[in-house]
N, C-alpha and C. Protein backbone atom coordinates (compact mmCIF):
# COMPACT_ATOMS: atom_id res chain seq x y z
N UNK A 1 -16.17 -19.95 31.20
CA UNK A 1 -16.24 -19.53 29.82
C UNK A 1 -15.70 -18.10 29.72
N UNK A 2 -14.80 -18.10 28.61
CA UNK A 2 -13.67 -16.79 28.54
C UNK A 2 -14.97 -16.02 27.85
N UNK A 3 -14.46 -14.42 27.75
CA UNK A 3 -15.49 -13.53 26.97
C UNK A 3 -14.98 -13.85 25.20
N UNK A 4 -13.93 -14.15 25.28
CA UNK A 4 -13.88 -14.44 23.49
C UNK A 4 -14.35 -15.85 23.14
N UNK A 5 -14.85 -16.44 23.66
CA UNK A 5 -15.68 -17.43 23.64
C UNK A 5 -17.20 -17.38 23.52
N UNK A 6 -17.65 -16.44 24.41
CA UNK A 6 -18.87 -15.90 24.18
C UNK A 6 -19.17 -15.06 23.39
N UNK A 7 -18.28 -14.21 23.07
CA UNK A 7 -18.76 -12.93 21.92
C UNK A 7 -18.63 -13.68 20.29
N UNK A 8 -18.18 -14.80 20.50
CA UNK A 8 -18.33 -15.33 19.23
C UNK A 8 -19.74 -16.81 18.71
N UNK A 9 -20.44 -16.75 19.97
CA UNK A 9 -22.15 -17.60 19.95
C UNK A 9 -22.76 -16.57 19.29
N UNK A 10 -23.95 -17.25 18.76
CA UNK A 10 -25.03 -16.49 18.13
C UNK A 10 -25.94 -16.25 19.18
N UNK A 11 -27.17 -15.19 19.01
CA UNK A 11 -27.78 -14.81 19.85
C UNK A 11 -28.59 -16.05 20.63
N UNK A 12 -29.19 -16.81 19.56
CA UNK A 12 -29.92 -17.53 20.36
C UNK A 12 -29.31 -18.69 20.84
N UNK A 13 -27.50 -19.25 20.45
CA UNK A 13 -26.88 -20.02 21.58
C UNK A 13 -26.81 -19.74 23.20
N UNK A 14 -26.81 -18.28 23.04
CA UNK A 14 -26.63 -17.25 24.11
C UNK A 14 -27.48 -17.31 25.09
N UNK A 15 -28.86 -17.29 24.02
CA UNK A 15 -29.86 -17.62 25.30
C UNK A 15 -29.88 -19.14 26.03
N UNK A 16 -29.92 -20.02 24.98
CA UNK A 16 -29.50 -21.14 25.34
C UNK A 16 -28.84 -21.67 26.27
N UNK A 17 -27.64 -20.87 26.39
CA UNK A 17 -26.28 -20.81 27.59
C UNK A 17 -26.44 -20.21 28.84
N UNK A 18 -27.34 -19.12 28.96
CA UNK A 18 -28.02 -18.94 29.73
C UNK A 18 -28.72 -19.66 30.65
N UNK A 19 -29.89 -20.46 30.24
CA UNK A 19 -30.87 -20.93 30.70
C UNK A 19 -30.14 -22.36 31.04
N UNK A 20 -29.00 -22.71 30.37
CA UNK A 20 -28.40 -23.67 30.80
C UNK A 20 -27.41 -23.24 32.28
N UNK A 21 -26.73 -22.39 31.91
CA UNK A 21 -25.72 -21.49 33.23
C UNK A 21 -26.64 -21.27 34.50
N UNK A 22 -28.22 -20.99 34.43
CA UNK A 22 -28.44 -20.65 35.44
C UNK A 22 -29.24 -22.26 36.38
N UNK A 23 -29.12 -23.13 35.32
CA UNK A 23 -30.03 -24.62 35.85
C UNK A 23 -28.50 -24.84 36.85
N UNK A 24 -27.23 -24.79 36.38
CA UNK A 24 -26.21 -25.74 36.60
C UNK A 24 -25.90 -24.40 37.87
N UNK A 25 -26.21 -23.53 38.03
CA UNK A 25 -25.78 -22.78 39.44
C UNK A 25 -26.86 -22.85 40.40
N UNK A 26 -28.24 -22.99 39.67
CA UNK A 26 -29.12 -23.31 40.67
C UNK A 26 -28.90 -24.34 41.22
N UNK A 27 -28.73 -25.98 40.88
CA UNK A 27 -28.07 -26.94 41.30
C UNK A 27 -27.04 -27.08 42.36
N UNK A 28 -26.19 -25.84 41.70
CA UNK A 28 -24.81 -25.85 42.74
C UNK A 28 -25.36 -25.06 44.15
N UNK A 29 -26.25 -24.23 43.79
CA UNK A 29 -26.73 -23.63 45.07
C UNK A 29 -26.90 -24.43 46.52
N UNK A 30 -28.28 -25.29 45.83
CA UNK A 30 -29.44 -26.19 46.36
C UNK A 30 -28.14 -27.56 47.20
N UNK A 31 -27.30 -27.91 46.22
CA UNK A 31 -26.63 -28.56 46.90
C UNK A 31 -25.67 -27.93 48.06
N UNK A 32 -25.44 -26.96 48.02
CA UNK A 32 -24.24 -26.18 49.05
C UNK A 32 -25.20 -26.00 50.15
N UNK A 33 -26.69 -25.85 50.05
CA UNK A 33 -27.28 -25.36 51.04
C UNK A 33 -27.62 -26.56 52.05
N UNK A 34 -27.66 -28.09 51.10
CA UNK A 34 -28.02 -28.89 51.42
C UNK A 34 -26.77 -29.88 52.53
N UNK A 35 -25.88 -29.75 52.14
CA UNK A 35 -24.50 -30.32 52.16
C UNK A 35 -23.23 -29.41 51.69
N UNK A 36 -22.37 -28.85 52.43
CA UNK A 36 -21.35 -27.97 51.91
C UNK A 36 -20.87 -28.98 50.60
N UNK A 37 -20.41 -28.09 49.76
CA UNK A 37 -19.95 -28.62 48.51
C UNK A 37 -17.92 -28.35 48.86
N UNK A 38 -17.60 -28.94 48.19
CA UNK A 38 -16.01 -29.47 48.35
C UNK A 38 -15.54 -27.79 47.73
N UNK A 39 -15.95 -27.30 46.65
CA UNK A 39 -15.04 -26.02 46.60
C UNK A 39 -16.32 -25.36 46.18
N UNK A 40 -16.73 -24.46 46.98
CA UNK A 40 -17.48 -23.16 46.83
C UNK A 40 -17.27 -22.43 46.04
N UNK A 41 -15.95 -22.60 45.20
CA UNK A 41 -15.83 -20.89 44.49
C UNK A 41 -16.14 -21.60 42.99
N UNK A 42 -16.79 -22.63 43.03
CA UNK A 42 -17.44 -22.86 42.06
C UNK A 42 -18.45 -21.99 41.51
N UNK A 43 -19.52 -22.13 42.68
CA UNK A 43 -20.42 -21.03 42.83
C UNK A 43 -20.27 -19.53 42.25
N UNK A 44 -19.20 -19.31 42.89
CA UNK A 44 -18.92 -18.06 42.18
C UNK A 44 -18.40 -17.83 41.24
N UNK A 45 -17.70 -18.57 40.11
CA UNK A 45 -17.35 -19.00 38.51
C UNK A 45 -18.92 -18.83 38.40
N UNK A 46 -19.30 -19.65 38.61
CA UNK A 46 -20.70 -20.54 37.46
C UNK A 46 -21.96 -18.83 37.77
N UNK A 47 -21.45 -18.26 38.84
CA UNK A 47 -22.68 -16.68 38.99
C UNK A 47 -21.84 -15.81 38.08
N UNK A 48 -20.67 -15.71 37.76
CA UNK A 48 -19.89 -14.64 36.98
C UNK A 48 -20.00 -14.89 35.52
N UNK A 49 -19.97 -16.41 35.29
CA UNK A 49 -20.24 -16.66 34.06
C UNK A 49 -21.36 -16.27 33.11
N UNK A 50 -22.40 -16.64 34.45
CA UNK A 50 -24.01 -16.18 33.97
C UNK A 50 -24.10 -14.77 33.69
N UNK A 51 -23.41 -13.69 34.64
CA UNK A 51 -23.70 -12.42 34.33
C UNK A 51 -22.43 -11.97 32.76
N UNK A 52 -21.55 -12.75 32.61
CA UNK A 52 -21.10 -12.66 31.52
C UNK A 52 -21.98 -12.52 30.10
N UNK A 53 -22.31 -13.78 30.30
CA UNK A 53 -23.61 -13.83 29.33
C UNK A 53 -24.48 -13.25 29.24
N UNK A 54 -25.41 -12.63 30.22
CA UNK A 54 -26.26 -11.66 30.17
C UNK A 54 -26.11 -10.59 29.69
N UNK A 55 -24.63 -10.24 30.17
CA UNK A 55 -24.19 -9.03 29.71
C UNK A 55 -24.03 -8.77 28.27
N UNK A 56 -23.34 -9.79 27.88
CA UNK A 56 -23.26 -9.56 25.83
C UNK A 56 -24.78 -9.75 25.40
N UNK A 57 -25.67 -10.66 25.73
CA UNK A 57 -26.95 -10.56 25.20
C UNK A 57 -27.54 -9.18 25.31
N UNK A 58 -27.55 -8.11 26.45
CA UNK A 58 -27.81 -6.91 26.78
C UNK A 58 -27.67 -6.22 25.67
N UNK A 59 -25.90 -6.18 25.19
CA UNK A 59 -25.27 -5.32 24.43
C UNK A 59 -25.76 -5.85 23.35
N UNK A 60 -25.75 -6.68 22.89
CA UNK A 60 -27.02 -7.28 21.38
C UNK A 60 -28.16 -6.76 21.44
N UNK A 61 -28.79 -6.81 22.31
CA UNK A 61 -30.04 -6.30 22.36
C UNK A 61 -30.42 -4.58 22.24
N UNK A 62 -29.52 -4.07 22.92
CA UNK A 62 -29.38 -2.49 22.49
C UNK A 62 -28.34 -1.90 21.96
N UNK A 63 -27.71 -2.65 20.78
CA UNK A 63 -27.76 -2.36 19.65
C UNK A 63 -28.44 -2.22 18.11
N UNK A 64 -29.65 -2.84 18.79
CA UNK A 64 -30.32 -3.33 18.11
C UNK A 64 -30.97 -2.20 17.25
């Protein structure tokens, strides 16, 4: 997910996307640990994405 994609959700899609971003990397984790997964740098999309998001919710939040 691009940042002009995200800066245009509402706050509480945001959280939403969140709590969804971090189920679908926990997943990817649990499985890599379990069984190598076919491309790893999944992992690292789906952790950059999450801190994407966190990050604009942040900046919402102290602007507040």
């Amino acid at each position: 997910m691009k940042n002009k994609d995200i800066v245009t959700l509402s706050t509480a899609e945001l959280q939403d996307k969140v709590r969804e971003e971090q189920a679908a990397l926990g997943k990817l984790s649990l499985n890599h640990a379990i069984s190598p997964i076919e491309n790893p740098i999944k992992i690292r999309s789906a952790r950059r994405t999450v801190a994407r998001l966190k990050t604009e919710l942040t900046k919402r939040n102290q602007a507040k």
